[in-house]
PDB file of N, CA and C in Angstrom:
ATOM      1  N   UNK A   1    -101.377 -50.309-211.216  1.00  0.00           N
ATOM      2  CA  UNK A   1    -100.945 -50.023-209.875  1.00  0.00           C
ATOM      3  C   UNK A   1    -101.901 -48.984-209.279  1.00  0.00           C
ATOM      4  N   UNK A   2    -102.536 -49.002-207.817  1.00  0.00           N
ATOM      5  CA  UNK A   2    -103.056 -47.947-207.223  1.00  0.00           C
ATOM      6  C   UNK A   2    -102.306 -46.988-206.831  1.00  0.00           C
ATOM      7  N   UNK A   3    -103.516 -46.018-207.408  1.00  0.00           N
ATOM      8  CA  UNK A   3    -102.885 -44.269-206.748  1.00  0.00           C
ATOM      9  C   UNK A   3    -102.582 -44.879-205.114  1.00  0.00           C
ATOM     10  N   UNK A   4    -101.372 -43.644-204.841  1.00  0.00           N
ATOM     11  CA  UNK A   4    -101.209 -43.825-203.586  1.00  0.00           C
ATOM     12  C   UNK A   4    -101.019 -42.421-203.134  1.00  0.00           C
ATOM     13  N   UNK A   5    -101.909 -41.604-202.628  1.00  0.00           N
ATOM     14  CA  UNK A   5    -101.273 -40.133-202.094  1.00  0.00           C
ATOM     15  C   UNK A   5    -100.427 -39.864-201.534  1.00  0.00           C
ATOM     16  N   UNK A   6     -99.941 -38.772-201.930  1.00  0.00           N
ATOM     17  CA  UNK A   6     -98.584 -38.280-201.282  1.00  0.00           C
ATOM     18  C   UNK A   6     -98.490 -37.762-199.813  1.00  0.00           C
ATOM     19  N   UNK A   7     -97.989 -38.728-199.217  1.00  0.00           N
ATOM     20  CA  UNK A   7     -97.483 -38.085-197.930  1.00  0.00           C
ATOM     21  C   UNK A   7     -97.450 -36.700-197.377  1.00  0.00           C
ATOM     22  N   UNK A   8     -98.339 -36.535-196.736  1.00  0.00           N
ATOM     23  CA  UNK A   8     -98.202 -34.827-196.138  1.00  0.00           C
ATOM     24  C   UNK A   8     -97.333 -34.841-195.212  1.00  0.00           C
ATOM     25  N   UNK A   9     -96.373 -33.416-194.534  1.00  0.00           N
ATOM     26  CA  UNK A   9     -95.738 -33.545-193.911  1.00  0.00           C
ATOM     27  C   UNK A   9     -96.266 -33.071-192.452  1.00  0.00           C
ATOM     28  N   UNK A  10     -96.087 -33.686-191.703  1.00  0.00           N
ATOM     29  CA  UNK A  10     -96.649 -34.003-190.265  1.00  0.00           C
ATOM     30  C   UNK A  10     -97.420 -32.507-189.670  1.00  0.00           C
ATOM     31  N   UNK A  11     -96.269 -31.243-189.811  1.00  0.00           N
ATOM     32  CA  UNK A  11     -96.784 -30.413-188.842  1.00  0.00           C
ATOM     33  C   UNK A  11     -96.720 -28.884-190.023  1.00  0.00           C
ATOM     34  N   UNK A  12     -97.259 -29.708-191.299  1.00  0.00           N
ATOM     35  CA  UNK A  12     -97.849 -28.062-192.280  1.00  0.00           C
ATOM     36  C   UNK A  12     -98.396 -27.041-191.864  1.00  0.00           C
ATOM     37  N   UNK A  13     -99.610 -27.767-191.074  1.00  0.00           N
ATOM     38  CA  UNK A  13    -100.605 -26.941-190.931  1.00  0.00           C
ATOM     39  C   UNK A  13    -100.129 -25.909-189.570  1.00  0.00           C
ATOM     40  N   UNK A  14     -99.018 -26.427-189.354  1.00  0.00           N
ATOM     41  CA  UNK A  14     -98.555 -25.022-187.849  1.00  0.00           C
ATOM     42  C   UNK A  14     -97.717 -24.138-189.128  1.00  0.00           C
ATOM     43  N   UNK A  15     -96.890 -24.711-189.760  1.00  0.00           N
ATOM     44  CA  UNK A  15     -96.107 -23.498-190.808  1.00  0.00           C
ATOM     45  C   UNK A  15     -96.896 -22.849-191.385  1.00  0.00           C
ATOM     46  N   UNK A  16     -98.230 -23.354-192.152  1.00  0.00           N
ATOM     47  CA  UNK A  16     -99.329 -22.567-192.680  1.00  0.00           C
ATOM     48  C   UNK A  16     -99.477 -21.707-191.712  1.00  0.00           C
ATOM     49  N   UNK A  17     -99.585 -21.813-190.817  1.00  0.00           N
ATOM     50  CA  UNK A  17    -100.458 -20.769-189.824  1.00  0.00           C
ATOM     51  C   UNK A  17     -99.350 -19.841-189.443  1.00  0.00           C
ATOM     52  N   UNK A  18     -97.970 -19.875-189.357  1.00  0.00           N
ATOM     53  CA  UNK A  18     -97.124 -19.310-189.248  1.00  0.00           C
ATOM     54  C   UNK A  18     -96.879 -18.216-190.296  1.00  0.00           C
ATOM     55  N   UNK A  19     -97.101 -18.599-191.223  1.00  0.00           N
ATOM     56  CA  UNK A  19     -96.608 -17.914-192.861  1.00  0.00           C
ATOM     57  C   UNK A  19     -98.261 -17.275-193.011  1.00  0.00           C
ATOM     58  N   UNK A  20     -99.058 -17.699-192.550  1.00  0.00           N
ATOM     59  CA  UNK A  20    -100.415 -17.053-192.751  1.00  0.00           C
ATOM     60  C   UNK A  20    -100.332 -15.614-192.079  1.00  0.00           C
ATOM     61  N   UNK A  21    -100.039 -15.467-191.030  1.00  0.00           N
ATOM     62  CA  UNK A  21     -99.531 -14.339-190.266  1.00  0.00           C
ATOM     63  C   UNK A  21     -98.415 -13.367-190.728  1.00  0.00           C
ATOM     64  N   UNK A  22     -98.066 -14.036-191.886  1.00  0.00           N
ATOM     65  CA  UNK A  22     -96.482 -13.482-192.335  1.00  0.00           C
ATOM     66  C   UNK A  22     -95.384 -13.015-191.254  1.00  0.00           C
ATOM     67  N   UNK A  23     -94.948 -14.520-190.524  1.00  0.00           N
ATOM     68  CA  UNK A  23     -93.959 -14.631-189.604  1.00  0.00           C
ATOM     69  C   UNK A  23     -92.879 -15.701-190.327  1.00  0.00           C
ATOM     70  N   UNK A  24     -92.217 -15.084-190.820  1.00  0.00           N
ATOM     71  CA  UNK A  24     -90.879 -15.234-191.939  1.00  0.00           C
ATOM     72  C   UNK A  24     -90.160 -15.417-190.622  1.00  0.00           C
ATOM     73  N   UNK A  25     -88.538 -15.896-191.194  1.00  0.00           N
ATOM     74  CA  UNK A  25     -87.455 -16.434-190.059  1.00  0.00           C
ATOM     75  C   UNK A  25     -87.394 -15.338-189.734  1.00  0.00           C
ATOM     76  N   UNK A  26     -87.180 -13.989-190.220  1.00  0.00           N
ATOM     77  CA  UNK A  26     -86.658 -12.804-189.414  1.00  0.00           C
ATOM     78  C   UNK A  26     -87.769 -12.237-188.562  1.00  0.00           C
ATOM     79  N   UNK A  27     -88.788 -12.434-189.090  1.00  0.00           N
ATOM     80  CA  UNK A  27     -89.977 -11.988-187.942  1.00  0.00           C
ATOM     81  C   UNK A  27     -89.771 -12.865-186.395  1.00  0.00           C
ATOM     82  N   UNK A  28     -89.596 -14.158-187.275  1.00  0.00           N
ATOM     83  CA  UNK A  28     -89.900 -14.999-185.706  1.00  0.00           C
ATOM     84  C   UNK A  28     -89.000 -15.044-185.231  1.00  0.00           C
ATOM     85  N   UNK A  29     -87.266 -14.830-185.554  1.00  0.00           N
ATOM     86  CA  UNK A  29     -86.222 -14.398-184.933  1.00  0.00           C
ATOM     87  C   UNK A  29     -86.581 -13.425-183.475  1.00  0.00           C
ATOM     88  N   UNK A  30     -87.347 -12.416-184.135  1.00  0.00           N
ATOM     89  CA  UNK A  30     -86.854 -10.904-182.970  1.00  0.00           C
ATOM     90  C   UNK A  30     -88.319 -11.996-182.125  1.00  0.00           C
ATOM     91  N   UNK A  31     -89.397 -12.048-182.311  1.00  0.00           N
ATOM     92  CA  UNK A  31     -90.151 -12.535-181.708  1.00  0.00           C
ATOM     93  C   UNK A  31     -90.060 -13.466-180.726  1.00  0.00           C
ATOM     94  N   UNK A  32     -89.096 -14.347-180.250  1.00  0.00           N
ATOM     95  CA  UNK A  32     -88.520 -15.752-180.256  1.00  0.00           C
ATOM     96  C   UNK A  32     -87.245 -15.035-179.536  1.00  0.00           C
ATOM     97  N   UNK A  33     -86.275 -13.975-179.609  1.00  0.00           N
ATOM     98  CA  UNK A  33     -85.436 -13.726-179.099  1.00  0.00           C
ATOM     99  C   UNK A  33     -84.051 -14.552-179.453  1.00  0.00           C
ATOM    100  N   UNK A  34     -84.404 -15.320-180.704  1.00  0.00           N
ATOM    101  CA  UNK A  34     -83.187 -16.100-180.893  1.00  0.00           C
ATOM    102  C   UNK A  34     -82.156 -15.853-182.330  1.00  0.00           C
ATOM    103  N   UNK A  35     -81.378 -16.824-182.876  1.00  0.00           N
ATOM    104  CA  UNK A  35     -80.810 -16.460-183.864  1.00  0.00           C
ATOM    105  C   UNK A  35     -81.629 -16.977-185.382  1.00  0.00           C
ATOM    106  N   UNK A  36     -80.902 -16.322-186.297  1.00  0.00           N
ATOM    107  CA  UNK A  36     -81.743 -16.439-187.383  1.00  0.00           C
ATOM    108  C   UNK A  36     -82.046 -18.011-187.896  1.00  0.00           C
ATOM    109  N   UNK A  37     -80.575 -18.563-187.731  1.00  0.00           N
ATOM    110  CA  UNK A  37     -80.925 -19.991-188.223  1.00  0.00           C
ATOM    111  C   UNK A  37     -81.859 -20.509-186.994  1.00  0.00           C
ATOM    112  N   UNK A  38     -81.835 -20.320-185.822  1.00  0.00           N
ATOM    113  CA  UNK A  38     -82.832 -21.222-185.239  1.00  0.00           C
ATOM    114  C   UNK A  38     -84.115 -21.049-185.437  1.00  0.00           C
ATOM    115  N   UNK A  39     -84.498 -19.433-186.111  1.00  0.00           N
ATOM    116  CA  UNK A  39     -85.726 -18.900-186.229  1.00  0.00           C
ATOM    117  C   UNK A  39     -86.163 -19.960-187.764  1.00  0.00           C
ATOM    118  N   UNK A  40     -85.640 -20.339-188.224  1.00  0.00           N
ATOM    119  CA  UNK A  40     -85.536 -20.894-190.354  1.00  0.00           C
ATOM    120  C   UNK A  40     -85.770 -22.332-189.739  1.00  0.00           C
ATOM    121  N   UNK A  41     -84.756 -22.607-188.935  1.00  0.00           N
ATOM    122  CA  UNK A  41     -85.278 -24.313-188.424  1.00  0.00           C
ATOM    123  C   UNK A  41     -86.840 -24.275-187.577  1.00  0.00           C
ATOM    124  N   UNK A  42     -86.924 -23.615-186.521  1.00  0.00           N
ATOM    125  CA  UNK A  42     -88.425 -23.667-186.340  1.00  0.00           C
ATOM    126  C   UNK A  42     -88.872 -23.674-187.029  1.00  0.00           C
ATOM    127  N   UNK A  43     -88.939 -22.388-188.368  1.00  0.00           N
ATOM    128  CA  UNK A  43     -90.025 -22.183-189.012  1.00  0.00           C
ATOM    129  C   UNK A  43     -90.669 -24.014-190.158  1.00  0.00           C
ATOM    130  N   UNK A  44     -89.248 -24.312-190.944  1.00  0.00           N
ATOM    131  CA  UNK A  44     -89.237 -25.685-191.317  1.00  0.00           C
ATOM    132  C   UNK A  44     -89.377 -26.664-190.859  1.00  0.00           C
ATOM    133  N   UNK A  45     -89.513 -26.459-189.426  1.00  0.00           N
ATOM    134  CA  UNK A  45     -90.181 -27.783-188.571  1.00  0.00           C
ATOM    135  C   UNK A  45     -90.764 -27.386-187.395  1.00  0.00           C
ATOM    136  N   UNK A  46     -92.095 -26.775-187.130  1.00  0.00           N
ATOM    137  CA  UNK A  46     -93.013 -26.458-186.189  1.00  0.00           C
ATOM    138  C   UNK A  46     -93.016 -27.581-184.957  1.00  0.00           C
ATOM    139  N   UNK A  47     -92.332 -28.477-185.266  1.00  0.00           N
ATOM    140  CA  UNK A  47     -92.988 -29.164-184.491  1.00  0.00           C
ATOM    141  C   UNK A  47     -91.680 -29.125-183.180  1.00  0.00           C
ATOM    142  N   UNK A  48     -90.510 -28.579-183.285  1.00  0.00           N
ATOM    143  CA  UNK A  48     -89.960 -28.225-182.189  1.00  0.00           C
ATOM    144  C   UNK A  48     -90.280 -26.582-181.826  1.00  0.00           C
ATOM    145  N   UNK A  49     -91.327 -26.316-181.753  1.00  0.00           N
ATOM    146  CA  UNK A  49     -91.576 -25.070-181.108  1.00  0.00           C
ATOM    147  C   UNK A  49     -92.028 -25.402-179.946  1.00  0.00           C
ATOM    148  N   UNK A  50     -91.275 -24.993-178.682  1.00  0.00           N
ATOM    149  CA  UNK A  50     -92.413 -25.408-177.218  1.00  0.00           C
ATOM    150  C   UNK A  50     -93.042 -24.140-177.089  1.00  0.00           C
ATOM    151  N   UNK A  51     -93.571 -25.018-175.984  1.00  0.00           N
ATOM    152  CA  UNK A  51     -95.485 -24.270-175.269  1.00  0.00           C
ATOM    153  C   UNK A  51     -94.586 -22.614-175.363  1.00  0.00           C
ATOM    154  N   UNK A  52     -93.667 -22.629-174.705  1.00  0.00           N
ATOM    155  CA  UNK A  52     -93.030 -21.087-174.218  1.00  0.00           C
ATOM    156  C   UNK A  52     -93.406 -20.408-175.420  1.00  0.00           C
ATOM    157  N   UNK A  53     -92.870 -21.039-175.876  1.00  0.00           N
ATOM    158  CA  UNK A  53     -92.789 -19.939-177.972  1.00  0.00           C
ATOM    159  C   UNK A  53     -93.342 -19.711-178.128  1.00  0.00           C
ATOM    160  N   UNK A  54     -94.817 -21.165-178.174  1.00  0.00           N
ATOM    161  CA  UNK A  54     -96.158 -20.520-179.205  1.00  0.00           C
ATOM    162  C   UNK A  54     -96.818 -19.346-178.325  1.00  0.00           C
ATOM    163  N   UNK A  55     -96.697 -19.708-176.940  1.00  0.00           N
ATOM    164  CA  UNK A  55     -96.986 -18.398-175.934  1.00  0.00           C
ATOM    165  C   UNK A  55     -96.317 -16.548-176.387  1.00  0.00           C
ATOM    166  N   UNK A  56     -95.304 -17.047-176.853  1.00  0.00           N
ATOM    167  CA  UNK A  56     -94.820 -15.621-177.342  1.00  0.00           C
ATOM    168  C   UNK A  56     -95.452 -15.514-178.625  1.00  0.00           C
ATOM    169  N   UNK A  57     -95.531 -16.270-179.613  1.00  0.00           N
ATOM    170  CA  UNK A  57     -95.915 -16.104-180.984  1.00  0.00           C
ATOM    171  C   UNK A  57     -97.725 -15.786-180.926  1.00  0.00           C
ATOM    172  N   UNK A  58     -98.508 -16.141-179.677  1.00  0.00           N
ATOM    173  CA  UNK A  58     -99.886 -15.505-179.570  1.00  0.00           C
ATOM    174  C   UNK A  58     -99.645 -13.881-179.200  1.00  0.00           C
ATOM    175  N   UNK A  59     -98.675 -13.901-178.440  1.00  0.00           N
ATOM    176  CA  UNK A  59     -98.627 -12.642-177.202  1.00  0.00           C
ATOM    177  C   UNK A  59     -97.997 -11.237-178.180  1.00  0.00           C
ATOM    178  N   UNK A  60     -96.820 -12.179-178.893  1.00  0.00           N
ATOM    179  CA  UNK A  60     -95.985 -10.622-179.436  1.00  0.00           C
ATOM    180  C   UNK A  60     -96.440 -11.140-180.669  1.00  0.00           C
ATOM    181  N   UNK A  61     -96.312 -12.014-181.582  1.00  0.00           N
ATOM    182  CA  UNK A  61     -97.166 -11.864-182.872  1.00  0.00           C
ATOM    183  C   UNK A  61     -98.340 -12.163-183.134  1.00  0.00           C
ATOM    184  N   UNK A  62     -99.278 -11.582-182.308  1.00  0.00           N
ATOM    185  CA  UNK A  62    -100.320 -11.819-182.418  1.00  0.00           C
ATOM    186  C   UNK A  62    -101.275 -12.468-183.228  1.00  0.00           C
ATOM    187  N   UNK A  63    -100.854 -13.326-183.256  1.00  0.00           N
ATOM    188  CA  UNK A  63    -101.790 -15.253-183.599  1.00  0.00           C
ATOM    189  C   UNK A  63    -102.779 -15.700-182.614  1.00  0.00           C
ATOM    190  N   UNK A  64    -104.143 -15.561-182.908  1.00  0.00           N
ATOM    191  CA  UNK A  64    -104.874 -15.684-182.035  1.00  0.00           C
ATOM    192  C   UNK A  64    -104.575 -17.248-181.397  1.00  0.00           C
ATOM    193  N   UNK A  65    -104.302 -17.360-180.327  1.00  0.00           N
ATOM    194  CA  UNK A  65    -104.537 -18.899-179.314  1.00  0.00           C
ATOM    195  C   UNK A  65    -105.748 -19.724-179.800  1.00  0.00           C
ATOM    196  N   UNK A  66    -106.508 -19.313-180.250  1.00  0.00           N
ATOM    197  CA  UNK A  66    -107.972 -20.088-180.811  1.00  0.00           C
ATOM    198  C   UNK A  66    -107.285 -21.127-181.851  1.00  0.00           C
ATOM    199  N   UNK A  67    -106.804 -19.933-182.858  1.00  0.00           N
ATOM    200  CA  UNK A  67    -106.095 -20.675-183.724  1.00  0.00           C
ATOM    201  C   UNK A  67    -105.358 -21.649-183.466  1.00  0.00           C
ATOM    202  N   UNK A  68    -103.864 -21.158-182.718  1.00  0.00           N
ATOM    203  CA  UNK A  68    -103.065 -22.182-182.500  1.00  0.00           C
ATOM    204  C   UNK A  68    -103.457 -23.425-182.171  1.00  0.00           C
ATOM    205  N   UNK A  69    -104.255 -23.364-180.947  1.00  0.00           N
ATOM    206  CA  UNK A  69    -105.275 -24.492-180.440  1.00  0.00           C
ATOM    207  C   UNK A  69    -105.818 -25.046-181.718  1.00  0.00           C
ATOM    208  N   UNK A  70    -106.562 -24.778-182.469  1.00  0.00           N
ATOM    209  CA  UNK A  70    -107.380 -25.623-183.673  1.00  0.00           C
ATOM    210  C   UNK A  70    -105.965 -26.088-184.468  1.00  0.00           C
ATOM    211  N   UNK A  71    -105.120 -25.644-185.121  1.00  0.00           N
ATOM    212  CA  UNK A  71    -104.291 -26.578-185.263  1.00  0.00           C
ATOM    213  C   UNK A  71    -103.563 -27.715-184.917  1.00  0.00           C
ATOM    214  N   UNK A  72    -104.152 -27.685-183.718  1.00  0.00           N
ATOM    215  CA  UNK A  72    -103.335 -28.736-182.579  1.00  0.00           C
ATOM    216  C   UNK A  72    -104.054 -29.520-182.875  1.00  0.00           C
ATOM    217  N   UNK A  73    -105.459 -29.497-182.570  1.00  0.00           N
ATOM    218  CA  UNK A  73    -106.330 -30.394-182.099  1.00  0.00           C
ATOM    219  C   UNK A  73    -106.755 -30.906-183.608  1.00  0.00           C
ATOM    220  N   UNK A  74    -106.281 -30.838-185.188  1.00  0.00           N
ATOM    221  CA  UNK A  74    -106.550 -31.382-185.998  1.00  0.00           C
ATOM    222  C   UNK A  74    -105.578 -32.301-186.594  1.00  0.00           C
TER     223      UNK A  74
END
């Protein structure tokens, strides 16, 4: 039978970049202005973060926009 690689999950590379910064649920809680579980669900699925957020997550946790942008665009 052929190898078959394992499925990556769609939007790692924004949690990488999240956790690279060391923005844990409670960081991105106060950051984000919201509650803890919604801060744990973003964090486990980047991919419902809107434009607003990642705008706060450049601005107050300072994640350079370069970055964010290159994750997008890969």
């Amino acid at each position: 039978m052929p190898y078959i690689k394992p499925a990556k999950k769609p939007f790692e590379k924004m949690r990488r970049l999240l956790l690279g910064y060391e923005l844990t649920a409670s960081k991105l809680a106060s950051i984000l202005g919201c509650s803890l579980p919604t801060a744990r669900q973003r964090l486990n699925n980047p991919g419902l973060i809107t434009t607003e957020e990642w705008s706060k997550i450049s601005r107050i946790g300072h994640v350079p926009i370069e970055e964010i942008r290159e994750v997008f665009l890969q």
